[in-house]
N, C-alpha and C. Protein backbone atom coordinates (compact mmCIF):
# COMPACT_ATOMS: atom_id res chain seq x y z
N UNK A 1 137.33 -80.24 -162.77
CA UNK A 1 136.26 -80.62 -163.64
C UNK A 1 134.98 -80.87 -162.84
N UNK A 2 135.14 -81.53 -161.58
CA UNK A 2 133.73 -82.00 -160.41
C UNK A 2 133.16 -80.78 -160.28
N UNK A 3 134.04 -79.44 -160.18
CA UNK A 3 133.57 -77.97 -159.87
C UNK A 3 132.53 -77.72 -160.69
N UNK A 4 132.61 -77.82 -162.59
CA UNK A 4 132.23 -77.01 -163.28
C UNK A 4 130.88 -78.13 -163.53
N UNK A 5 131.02 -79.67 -163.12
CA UNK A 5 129.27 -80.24 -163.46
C UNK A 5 128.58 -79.68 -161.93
N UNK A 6 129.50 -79.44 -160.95
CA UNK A 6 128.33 -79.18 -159.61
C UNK A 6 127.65 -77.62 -160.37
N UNK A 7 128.42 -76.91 -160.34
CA UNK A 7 127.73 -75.75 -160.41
C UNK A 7 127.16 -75.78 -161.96
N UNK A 8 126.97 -76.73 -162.99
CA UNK A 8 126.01 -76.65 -164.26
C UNK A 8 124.52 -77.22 -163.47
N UNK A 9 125.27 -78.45 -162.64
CA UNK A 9 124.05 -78.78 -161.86
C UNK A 9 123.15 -77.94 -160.95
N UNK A 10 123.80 -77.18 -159.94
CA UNK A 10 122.93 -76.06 -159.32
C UNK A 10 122.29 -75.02 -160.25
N UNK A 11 122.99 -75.01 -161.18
CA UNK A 11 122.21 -73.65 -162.39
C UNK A 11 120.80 -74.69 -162.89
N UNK A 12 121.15 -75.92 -163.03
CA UNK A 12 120.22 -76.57 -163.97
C UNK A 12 118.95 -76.74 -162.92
N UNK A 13 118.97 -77.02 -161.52
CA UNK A 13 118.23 -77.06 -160.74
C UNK A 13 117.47 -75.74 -160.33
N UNK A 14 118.24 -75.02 -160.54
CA UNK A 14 117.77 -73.37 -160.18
C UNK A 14 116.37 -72.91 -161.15
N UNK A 15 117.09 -73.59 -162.39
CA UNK A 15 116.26 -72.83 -163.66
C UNK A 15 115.43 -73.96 -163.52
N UNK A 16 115.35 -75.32 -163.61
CA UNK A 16 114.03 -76.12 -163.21
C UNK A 16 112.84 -75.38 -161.98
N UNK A 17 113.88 -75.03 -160.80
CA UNK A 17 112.43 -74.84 -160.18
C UNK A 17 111.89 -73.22 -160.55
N UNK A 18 112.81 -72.75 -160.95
CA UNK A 18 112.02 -71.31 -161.84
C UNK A 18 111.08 -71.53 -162.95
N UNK A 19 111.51 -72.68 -163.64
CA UNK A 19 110.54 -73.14 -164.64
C UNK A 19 109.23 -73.54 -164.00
N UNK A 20 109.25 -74.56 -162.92
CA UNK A 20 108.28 -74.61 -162.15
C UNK A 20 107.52 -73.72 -161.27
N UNK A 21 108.25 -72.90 -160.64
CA UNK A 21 107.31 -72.01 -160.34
C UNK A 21 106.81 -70.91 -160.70
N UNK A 22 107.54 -70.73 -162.11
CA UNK A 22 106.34 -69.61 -163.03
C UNK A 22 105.39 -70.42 -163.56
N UNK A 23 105.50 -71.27 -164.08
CA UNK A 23 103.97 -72.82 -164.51
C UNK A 23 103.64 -72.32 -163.43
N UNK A 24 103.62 -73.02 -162.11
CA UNK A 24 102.69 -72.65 -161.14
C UNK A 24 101.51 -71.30 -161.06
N UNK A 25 102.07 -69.77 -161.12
CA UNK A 25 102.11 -69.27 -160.91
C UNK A 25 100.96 -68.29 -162.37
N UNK A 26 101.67 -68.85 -163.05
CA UNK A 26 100.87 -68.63 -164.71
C UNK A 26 99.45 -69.53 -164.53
N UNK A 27 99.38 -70.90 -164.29
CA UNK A 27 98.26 -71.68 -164.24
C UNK A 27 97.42 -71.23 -163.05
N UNK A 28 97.99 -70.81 -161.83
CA UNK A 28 97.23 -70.35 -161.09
C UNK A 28 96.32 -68.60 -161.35
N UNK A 29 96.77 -67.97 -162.09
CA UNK A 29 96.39 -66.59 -162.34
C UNK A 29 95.83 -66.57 -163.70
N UNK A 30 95.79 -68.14 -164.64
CA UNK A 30 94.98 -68.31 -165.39
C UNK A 30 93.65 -67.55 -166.16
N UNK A 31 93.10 -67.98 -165.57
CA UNK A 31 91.21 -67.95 -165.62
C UNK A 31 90.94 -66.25 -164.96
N UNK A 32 92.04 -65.52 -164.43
CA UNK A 32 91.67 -63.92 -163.84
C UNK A 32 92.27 -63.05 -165.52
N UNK A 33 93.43 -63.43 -165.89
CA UNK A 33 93.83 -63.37 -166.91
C UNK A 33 92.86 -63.55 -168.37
N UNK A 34 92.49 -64.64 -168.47
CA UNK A 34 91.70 -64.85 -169.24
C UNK A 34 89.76 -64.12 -169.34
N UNK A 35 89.63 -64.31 -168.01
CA UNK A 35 88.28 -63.39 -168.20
C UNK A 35 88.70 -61.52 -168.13
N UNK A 36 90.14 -61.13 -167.51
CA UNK A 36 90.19 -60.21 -167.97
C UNK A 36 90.39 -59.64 -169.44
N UNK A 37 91.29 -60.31 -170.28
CA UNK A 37 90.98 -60.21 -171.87
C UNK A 37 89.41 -60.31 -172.23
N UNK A 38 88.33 -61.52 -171.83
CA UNK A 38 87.35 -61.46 -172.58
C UNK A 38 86.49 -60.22 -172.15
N UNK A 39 86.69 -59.49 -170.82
CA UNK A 39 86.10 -58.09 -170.65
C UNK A 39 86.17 -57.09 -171.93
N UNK A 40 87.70 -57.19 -171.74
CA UNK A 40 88.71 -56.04 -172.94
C UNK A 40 87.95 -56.50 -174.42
N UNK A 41 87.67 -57.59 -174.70
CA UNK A 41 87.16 -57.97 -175.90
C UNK A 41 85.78 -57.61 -175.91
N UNK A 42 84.94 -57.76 -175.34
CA UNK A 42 83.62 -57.25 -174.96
C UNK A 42 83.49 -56.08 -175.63
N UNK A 43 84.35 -55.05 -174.67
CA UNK A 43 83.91 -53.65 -174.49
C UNK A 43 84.40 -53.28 -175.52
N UNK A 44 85.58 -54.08 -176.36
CA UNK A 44 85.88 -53.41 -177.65
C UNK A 44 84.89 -53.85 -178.65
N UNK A 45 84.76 -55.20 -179.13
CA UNK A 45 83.68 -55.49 -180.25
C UNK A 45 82.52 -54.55 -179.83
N UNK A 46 81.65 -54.13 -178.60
CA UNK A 46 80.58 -53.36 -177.96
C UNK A 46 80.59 -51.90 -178.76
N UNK A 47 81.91 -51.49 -178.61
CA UNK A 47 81.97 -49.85 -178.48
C UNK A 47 82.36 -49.93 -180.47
N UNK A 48 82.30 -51.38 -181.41
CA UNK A 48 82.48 -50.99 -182.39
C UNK A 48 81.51 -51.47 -183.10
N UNK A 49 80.56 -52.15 -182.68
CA UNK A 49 78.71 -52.55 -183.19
C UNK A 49 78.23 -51.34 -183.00
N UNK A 50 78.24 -50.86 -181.89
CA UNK A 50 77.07 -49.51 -181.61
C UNK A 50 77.57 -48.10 -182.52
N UNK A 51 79.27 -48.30 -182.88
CA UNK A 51 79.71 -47.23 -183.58
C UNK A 51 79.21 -47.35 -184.98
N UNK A 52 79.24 -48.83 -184.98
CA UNK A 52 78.30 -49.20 -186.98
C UNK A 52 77.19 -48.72 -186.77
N UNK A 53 76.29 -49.19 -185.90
CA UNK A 53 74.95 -49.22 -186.07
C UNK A 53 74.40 -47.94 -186.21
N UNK A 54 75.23 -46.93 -185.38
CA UNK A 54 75.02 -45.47 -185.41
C UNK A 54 75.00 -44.90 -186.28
N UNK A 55 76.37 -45.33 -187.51
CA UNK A 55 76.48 -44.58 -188.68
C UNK A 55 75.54 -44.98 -189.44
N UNK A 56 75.22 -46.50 -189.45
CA UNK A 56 74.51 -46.73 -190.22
C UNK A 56 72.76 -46.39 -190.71
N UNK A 57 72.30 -46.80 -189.15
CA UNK A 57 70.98 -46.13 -188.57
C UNK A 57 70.45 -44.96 -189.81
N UNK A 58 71.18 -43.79 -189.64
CA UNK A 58 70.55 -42.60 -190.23
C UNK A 58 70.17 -42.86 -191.49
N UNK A 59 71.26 -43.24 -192.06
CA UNK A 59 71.04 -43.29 -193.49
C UNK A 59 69.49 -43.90 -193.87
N UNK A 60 69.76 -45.12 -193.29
CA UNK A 60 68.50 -46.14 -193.39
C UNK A 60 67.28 -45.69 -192.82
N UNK A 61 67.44 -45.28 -192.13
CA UNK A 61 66.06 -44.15 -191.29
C UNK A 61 65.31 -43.61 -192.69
N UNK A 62 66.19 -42.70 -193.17
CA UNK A 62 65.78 -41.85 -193.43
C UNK A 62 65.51 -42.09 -195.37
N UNK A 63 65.77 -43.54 -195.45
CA UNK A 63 65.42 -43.82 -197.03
C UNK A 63 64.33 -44.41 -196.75
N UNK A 64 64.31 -45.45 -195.49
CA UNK A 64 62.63 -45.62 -195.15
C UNK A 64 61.74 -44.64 -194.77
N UNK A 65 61.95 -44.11 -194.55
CA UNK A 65 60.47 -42.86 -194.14
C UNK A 65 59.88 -42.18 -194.93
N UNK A 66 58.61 -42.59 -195.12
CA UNK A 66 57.73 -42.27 -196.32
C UNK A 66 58.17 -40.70 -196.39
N UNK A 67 57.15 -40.24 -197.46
CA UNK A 67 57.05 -38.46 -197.23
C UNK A 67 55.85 -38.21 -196.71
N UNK A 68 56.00 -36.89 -195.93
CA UNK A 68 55.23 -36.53 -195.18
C UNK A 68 54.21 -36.03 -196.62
N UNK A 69 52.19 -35.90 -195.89
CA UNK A 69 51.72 -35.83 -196.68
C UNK A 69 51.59 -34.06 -196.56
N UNK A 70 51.47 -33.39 -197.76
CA UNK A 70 50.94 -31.68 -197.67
C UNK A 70 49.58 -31.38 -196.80
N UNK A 71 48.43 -32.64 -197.14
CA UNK A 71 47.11 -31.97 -196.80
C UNK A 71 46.36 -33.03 -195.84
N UNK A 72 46.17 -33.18 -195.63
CA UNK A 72 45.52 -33.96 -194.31
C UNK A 72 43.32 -34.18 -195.14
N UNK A 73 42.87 -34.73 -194.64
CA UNK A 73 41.79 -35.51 -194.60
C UNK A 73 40.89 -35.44 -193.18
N UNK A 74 39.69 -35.61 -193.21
CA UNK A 74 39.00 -35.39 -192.34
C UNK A 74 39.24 -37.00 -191.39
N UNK A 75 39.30 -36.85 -190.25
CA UNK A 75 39.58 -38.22 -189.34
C UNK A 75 39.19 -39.20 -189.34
N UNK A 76 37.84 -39.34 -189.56
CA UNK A 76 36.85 -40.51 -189.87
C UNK A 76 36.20 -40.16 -191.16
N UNK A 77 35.81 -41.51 -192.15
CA UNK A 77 35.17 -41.12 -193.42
C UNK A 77 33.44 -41.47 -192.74
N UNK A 78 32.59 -40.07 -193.22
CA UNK A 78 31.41 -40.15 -192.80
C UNK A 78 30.54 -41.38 -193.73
């Protein structure tokens, strides 16, 4: 029976300091982790504003723009 708590005990100690040293290891690589997602987030919200704005742009362009006039006028009124 002393056999089977030593070796629950060495397993239980094993997996403690594995527990501990992935914490370690996770908290230390933190903040490289994390500003690498907010890159990835960047460049995605980025590449999907400029994809709206693009589609959108034309349309709107082109309901604002007066009409061109047929005849033109002398440059200055004498």
């Amino acid at each position: 029976m002393q056999k089977i708590f030593n070796v629950i005990s060495v397993l239980s100690f094993a997996m403690s300091g594995a527990l501990v040293g992935t914490s370690f290891y996770a908290v230390s690589k933190l903040p490289e982790l994390k500003q690498q997602a907010m890159d990835e987030a960047k460049a995605l919200v980025g590449e999907l504003v400029s994809g709206a704005v693009t589609d959108a742009m034309p349309g709107q362009v082109k309901e604002m723009m007066p009409a061109l006039p047929t005849e033109t006028g002398p440059a200055l009124p004498f």
